[in-house]
N, C-alpha and C. Protein backbone atom coordinates (compact mmCIF):
# COMPACT_ATOMS: atom_id res chain seq x y z
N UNK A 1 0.83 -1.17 0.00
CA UNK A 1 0.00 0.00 0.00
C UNK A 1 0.89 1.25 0.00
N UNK A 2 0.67 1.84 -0.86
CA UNK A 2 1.52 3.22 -0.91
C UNK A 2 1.30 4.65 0.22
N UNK A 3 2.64 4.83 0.69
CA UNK A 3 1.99 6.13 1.51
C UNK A 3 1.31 7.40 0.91
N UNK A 4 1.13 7.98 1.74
CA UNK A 4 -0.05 9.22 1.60
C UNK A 4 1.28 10.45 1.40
N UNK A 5 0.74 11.58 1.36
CA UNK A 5 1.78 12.92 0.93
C UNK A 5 2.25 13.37 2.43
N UNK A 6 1.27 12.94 3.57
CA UNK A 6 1.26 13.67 4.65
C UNK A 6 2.65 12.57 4.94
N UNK A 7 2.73 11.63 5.16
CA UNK A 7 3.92 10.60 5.52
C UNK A 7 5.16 10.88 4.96
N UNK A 8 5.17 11.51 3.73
CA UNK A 8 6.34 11.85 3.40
C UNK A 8 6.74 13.31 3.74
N UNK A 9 6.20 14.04 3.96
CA UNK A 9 6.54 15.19 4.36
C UNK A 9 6.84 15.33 6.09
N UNK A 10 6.05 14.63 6.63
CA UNK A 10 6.16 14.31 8.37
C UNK A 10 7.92 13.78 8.43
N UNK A 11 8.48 12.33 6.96
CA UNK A 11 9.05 11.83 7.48
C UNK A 11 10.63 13.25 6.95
N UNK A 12 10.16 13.80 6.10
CA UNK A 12 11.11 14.67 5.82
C UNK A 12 11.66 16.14 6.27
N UNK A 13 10.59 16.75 7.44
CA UNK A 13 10.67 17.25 8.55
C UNK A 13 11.90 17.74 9.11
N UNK A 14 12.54 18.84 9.27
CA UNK A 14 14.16 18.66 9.95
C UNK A 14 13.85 18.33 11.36
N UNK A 15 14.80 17.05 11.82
CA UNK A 15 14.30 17.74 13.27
C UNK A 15 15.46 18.30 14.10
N UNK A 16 15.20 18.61 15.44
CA UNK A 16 16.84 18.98 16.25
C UNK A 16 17.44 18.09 16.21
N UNK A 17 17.75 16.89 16.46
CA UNK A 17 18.71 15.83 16.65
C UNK A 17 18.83 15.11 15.14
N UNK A 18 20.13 14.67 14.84
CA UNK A 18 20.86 13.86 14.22
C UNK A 18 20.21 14.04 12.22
N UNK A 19 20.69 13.35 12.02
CA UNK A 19 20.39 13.31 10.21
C UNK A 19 20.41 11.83 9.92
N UNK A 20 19.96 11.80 8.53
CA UNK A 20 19.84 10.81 7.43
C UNK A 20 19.99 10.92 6.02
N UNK A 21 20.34 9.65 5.14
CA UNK A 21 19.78 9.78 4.32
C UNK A 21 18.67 8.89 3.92
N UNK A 22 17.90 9.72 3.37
CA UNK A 22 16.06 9.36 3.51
C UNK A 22 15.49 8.96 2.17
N UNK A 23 15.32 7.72 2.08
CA UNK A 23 14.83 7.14 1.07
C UNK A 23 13.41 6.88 0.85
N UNK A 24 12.55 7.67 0.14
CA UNK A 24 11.19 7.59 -0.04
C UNK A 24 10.90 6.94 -1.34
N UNK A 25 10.52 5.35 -1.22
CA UNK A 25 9.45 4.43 -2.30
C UNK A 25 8.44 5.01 -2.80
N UNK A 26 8.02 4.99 -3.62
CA UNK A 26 6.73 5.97 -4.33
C UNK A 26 6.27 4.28 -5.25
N UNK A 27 7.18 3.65 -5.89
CA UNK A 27 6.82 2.00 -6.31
C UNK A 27 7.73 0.69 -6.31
N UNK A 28 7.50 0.45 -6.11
CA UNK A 28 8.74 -0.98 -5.73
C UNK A 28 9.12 -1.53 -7.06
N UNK A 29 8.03 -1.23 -8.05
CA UNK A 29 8.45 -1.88 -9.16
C UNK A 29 8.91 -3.46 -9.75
N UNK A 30 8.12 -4.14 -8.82
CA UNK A 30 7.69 -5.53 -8.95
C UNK A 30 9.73 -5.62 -7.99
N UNK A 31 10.19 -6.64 -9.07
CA UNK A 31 11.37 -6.97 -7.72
C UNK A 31 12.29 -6.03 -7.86
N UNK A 32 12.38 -4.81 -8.96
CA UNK A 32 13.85 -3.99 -8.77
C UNK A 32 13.97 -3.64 -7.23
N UNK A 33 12.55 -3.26 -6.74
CA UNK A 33 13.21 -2.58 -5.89
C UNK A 33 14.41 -3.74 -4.35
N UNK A 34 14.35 -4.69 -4.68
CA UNK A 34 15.14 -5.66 -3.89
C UNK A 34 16.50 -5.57 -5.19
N UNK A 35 16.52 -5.70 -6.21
CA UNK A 35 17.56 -5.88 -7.30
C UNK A 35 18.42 -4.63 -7.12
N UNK A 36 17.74 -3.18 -6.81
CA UNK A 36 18.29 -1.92 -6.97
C UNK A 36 19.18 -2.05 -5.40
N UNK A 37 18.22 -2.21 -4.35
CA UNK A 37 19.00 -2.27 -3.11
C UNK A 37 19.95 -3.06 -2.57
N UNK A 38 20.08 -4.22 -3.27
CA UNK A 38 20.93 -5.36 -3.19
C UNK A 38 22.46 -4.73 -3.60
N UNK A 39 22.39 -4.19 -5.29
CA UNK A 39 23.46 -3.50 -5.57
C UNK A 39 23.77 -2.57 -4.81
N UNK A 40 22.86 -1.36 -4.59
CA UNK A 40 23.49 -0.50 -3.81
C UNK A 40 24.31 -1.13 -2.64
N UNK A 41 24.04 -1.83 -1.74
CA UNK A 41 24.51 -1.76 -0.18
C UNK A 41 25.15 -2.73 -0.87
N UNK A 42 25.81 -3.15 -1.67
CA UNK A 42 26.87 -4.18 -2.03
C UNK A 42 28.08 -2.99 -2.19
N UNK A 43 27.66 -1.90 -3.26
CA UNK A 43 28.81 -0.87 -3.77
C UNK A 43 28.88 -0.27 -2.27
N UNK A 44 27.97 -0.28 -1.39
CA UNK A 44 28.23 0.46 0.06
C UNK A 44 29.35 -0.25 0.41
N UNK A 45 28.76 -1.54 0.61
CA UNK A 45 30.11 -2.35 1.35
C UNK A 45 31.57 -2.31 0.36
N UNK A 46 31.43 -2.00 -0.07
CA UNK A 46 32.46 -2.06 -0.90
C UNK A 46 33.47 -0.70 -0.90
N UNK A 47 32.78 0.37 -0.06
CA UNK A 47 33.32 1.74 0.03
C UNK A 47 32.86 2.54 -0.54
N UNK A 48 31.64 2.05 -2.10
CA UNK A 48 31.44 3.69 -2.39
C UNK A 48 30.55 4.19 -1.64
N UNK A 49 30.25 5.44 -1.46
CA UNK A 49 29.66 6.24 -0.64
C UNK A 49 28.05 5.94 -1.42
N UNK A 50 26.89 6.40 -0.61
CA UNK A 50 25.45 6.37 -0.90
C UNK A 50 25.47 6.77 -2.48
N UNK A 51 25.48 8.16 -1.87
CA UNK A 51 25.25 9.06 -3.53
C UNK A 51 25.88 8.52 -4.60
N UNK A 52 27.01 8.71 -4.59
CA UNK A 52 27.76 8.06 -6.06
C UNK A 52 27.12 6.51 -6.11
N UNK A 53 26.79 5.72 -5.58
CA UNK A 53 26.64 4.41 -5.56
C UNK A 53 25.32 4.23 -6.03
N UNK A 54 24.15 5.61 -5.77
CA UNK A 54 22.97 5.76 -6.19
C UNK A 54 23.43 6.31 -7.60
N UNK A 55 24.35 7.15 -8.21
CA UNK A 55 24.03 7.62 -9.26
C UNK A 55 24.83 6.29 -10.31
N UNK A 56 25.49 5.84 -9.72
CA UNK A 56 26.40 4.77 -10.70
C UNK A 56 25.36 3.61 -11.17
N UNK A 57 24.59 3.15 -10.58
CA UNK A 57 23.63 2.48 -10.59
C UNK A 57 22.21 3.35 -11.50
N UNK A 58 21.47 4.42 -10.88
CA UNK A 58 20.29 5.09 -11.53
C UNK A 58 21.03 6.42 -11.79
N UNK A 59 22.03 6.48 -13.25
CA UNK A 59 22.34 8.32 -13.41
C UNK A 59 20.95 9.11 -13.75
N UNK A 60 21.78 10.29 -13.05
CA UNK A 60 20.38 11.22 -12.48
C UNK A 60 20.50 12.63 -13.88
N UNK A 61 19.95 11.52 -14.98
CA UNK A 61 19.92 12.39 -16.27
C UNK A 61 18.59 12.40 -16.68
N UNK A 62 17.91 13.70 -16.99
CA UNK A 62 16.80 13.99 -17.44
C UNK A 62 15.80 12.89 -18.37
N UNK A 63 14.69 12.07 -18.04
CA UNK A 63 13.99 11.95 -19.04
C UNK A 63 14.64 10.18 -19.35
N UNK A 64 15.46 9.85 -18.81
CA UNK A 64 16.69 8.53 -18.56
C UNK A 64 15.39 7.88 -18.10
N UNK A 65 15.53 6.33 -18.58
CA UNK A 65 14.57 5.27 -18.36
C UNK A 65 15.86 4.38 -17.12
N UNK A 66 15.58 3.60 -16.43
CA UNK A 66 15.99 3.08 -15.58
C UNK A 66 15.28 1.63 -15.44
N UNK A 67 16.22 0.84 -15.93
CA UNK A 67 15.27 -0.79 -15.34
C UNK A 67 15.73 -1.10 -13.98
N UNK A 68 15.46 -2.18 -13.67
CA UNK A 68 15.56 -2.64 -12.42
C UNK A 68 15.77 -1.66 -11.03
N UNK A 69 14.83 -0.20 -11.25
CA UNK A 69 15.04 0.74 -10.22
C UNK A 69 13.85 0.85 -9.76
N UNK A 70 13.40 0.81 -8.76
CA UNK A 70 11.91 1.15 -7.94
C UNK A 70 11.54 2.93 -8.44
N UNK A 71 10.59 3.19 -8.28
CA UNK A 71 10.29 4.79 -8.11
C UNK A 71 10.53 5.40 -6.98
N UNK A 72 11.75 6.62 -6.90
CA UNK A 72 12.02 6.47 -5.35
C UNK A 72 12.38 8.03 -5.45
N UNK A 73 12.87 8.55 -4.34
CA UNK A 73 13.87 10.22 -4.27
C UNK A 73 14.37 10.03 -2.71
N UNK A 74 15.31 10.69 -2.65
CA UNK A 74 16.21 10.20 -1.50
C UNK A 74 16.94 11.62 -1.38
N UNK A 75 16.88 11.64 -0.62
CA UNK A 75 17.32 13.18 0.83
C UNK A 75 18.74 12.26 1.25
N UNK A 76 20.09 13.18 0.52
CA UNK A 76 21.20 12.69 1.13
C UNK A 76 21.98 14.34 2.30
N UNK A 77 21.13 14.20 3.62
CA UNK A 77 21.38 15.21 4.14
C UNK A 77 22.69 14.57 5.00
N UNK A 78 22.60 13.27 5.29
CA UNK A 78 24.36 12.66 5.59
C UNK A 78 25.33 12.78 4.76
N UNK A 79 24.83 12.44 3.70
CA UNK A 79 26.03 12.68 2.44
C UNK A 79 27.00 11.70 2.26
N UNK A 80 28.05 11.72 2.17
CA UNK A 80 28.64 10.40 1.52
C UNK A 80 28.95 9.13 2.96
N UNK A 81 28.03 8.40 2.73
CA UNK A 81 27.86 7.34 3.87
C UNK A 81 28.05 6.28 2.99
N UNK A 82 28.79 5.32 4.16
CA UNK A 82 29.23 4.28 3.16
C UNK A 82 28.98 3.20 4.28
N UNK A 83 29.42 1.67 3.81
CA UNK A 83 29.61 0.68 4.92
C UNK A 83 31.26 0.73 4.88
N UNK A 84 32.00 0.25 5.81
CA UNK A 84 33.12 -0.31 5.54
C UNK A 84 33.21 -1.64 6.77
């Protein structure tokens, strides 16, 4: 079931304490969205940082079709977070 507008804006909210980066689903897109996240937190573990690891995977070029990517937008107010 998809969230409402009020859920995403509640969850995007600044608040006083700490940060994220905030990943909002809008469609899962049957299985990318397990296919898209699998890669990502693989290139995480691997050292690249969120962002680059999001754009190396879905480049963030105008009007660009994307397979195996869910419908999503993501708030990188941490910024380059990685696993190591």
């Amino acid at each position: 079931m998809p969230n409402n507008n009020d859920a995403y804006m509640a969850a995007a909210k600044k608040k006083r304490y700490g940060r994220a980066n905030l990943v909002f689903i809008f469609d899962r897109e049957g299985n990318a969205f397990g296919i898209f996240f699998h890669r990502l937190f693989t290139k995480m573990k691997e050292g690249t940082s969120m962002p680059v690891a999001w754009v190396q995977l879905a480049p963030q070029i105008p009007g660009m079709e994307h397979e195996e990517v869910p419908s999503s937008y993501c708030i990188f107010e941490v910024g380059q977070l990685a696993f190591y």
